[in-house]
N, C-alpha and C. Protein backbone atom coordinates (compact mmCIF):
# COMPACT_ATOMS: atom_id res chain seq x y z
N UNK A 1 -16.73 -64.46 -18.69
CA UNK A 1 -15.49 -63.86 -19.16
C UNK A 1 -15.79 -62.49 -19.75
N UNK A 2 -14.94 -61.62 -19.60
CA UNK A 2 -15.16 -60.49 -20.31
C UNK A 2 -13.77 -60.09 -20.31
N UNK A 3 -13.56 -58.93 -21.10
CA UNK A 3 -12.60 -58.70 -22.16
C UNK A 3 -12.29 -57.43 -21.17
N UNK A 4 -10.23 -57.25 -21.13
CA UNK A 4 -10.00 -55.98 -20.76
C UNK A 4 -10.98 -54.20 -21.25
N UNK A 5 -10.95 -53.80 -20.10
CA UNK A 5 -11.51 -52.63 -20.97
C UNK A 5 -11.07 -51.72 -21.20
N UNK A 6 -11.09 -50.89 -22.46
CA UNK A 6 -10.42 -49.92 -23.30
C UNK A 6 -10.02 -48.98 -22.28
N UNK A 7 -8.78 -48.13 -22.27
CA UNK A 7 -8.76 -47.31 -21.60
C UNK A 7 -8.91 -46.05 -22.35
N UNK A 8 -9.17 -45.10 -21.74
CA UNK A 8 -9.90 -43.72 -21.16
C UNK A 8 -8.76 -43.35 -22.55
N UNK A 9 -7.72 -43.20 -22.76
CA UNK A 9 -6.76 -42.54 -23.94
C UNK A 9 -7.29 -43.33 -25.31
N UNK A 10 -7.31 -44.30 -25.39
CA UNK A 10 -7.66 -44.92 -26.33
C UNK A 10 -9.39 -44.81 -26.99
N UNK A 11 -10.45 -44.62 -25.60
CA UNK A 11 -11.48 -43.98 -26.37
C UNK A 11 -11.64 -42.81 -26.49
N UNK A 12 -10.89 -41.80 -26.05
CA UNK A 12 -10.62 -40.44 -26.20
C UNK A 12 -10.20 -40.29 -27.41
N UNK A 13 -9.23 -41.28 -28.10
CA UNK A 13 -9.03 -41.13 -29.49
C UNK A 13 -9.86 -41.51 -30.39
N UNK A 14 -10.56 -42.41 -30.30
CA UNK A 14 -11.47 -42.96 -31.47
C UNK A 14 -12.96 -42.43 -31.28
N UNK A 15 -13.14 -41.70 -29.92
CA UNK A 15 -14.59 -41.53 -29.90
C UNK A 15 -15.00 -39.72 -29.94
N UNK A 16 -15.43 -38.98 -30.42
CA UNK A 16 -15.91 -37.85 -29.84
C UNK A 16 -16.85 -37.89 -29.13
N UNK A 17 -17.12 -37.19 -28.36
CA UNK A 17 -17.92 -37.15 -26.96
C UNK A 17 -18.54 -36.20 -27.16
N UNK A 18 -19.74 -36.13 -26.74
CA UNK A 18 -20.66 -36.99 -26.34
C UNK A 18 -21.18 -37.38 -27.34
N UNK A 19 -21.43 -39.09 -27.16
CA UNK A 19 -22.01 -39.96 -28.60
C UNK A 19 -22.46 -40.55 -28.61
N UNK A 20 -23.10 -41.68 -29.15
CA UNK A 20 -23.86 -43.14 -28.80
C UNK A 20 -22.95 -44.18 -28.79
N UNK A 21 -22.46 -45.22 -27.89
CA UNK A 21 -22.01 -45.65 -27.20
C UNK A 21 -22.57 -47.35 -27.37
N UNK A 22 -21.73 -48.09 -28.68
CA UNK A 22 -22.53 -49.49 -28.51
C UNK A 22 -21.98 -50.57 -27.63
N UNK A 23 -22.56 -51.06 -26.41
CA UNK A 23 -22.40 -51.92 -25.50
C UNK A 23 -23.45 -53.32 -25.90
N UNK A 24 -22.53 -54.46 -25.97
CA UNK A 24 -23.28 -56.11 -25.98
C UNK A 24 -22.49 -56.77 -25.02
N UNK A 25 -23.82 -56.99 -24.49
CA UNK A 25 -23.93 -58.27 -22.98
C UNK A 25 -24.13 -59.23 -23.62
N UNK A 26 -23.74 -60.44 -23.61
CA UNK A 26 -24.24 -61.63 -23.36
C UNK A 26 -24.28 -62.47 -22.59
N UNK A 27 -25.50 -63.37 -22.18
CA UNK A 27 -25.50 -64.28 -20.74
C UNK A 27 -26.89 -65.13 -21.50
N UNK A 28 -27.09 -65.87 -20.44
CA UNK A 28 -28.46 -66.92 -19.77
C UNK A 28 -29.27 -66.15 -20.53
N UNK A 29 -30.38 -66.72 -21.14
CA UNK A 29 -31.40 -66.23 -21.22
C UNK A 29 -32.28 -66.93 -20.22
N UNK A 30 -31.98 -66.49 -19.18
CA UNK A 30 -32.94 -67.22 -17.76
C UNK A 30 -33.46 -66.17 -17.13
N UNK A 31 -34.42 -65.69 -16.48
CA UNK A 31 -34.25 -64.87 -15.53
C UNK A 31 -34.18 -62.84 -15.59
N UNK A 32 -35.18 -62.66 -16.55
CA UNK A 32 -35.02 -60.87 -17.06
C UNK A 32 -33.16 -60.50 -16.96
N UNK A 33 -32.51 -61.36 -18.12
CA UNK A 33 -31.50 -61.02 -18.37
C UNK A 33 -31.19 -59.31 -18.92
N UNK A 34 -31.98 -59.60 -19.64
CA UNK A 34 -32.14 -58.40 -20.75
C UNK A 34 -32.73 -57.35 -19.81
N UNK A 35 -33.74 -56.91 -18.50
CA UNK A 35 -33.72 -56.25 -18.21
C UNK A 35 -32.93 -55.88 -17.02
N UNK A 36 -31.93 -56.92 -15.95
CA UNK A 36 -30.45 -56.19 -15.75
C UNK A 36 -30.12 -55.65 -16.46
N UNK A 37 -29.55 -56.19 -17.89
CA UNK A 37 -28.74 -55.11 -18.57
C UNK A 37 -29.06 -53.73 -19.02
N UNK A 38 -30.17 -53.72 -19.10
CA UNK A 38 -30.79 -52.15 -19.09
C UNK A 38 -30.86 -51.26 -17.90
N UNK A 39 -31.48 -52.16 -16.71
CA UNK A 39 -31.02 -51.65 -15.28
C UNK A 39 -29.86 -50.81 -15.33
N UNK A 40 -29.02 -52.34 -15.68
CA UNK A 40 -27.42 -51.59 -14.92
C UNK A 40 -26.61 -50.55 -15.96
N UNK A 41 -27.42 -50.42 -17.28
CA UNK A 41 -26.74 -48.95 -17.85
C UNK A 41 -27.76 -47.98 -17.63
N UNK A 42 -28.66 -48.09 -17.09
CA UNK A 42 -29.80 -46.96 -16.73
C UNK A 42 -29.08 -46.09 -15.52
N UNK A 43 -28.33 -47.04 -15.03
CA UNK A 43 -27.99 -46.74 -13.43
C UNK A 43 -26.76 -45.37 -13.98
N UNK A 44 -26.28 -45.54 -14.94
CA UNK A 44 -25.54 -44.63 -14.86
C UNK A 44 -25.99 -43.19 -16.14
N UNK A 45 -27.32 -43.36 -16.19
CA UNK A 45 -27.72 -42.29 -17.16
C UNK A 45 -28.54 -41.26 -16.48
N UNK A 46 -29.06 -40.66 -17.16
CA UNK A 46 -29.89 -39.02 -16.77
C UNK A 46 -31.68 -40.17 -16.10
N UNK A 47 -31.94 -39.66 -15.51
CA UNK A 47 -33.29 -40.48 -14.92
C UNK A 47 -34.52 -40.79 -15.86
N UNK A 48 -34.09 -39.43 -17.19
CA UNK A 48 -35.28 -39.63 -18.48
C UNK A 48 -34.67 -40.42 -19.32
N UNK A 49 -33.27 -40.81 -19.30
CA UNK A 49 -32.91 -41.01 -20.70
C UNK A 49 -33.76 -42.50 -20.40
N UNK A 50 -33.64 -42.76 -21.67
CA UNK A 50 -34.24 -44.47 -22.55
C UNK A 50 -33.48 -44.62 -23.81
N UNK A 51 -32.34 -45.10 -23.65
CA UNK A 51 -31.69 -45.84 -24.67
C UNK A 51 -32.42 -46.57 -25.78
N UNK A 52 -32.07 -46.42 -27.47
CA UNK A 52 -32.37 -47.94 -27.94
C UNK A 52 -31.62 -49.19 -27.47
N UNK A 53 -31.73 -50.17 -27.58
CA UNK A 53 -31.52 -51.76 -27.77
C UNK A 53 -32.28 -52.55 -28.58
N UNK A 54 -31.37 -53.54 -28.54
CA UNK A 54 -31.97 -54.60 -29.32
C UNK A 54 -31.90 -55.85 -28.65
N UNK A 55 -32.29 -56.55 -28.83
CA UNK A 55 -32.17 -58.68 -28.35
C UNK A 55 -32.05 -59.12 -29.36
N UNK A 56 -31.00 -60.34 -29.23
CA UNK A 56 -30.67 -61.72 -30.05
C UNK A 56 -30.51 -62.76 -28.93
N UNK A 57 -31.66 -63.94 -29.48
CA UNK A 57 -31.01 -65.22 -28.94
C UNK A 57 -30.59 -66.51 -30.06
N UNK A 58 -29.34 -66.60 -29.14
CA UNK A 58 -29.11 -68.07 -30.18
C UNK A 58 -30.19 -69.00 -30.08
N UNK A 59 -29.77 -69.62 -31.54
CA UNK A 59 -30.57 -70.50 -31.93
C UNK A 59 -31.65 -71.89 -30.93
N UNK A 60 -30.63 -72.12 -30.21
CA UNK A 60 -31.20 -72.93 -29.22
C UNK A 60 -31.75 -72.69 -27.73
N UNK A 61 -31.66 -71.28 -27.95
CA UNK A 61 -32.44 -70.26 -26.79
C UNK A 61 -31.49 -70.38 -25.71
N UNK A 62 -30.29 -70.76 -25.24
CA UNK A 62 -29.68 -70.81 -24.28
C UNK A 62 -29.43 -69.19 -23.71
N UNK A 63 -28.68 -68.98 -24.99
CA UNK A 63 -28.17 -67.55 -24.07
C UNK A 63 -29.24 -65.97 -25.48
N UNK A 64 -28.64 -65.18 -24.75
CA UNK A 64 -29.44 -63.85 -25.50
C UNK A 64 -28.19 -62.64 -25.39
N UNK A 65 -28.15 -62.00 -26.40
CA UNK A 65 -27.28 -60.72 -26.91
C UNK A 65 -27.85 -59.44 -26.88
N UNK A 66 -27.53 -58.51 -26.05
CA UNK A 66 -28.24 -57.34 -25.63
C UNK A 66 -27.78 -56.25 -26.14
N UNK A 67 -28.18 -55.18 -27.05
CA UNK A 67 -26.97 -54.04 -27.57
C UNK A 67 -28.01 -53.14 -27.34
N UNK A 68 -26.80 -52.37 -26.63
CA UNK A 68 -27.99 -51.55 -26.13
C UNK A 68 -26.81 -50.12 -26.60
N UNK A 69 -27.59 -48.70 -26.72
CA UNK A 69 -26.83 -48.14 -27.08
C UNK A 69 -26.96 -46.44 -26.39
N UNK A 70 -26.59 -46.38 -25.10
CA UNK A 70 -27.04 -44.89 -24.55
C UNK A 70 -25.97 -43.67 -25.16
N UNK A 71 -26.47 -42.44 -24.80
CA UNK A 71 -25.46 -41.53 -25.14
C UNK A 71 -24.60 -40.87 -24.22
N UNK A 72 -23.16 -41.07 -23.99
CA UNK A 72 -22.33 -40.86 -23.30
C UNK A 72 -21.29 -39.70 -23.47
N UNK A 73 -21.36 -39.36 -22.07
CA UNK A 73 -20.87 -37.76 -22.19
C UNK A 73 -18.87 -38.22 -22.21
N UNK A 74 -18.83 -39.05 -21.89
CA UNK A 74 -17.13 -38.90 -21.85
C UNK A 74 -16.73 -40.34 -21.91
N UNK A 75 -15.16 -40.57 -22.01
CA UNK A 75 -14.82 -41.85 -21.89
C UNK A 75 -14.68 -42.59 -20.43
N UNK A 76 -14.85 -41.36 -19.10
CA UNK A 76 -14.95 -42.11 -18.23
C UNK A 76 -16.66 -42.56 -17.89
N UNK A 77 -17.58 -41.85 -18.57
CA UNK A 77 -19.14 -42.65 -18.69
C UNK A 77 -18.76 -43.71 -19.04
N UNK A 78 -18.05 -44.24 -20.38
CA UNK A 78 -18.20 -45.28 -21.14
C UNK A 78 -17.60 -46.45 -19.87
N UNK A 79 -16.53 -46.08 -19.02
CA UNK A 79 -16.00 -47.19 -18.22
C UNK A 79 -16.59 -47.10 -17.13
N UNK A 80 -17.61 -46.25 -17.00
CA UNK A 80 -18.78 -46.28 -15.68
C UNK A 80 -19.81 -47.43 -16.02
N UNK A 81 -20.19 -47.39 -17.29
CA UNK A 81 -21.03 -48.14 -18.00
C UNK A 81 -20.97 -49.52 -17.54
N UNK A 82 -19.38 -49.90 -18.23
CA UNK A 82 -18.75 -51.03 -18.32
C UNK A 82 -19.23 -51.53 -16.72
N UNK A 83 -18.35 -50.92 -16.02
CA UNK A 83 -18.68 -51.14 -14.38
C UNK A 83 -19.72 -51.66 -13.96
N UNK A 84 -20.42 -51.20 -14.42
CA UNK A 84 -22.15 -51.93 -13.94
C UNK A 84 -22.32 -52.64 -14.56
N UNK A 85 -22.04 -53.12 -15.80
CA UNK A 85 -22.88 -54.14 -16.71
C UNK A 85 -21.63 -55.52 -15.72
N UNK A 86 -20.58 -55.31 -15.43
CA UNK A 86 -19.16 -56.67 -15.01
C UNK A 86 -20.33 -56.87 -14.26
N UNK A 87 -21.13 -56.54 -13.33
CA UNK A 87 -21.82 -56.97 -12.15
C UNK A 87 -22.91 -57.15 -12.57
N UNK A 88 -23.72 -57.49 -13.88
CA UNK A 88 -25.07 -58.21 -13.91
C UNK A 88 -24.57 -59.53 -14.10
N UNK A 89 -25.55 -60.34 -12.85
CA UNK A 89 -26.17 -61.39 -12.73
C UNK A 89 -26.34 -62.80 -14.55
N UNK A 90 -25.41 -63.27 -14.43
CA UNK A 90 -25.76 -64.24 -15.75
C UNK A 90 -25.03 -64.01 -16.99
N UNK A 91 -24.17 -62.86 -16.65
CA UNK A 91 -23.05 -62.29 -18.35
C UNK A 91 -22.37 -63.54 -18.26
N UNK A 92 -22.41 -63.52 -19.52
CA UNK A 92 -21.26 -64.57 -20.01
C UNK A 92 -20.16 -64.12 -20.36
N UNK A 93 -20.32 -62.49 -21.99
CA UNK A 93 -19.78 -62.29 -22.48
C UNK A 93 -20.16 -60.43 -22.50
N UNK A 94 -19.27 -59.49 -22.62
CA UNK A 94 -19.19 -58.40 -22.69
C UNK A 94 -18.05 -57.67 -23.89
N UNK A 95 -18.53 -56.78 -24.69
CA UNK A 95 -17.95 -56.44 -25.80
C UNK A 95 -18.82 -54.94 -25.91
């Protein structure tokens, strides 16, 4: 499941551009979860950039929480972002 995503007016208002940009995946911790999700926001960055992130897994190791945080030139980056992360493999949850 994942959550409508913000539109382009609405982060135009709350965000100045270009900024750091916090995105959390959650899915499976099966399977280099955590590095799709870096994949698929790499895919839409500069070829040097390297984002921070972080990992959380719940307690019983099922699933893992990915926040990863690149710097984005506009609000249509931010829904380019989005775009790629709907299509990793194992999300559960996107925020």
């Amino acid at each position: 499941m994942t959550p409508d995503l913000p539109s382009i007016e609405l982060l135009d208002a709350t965000h100045k551009f270009p900024c750091v940009f916090h995105f959390k995946a959650i899915g499976l911790s099966t399977d280099c979860f955590t590095g799709r999700v870096l994949d698929a926001v790499k895919r839409e960055l500069p070829e040097d950039a390297e984002p921070s992130f972080s990992t959380r897994a719940t307690p019983n190791g099922k699933h893992i929480s990915v926040t990863i945080e690149p710097i984005v030139d506009s609000a249509s980056h931010v829904l380019a972002i989005y775009g790629q992360l709907r299509g990793v493999e194992g999300l559960v949850m996107l925020m």
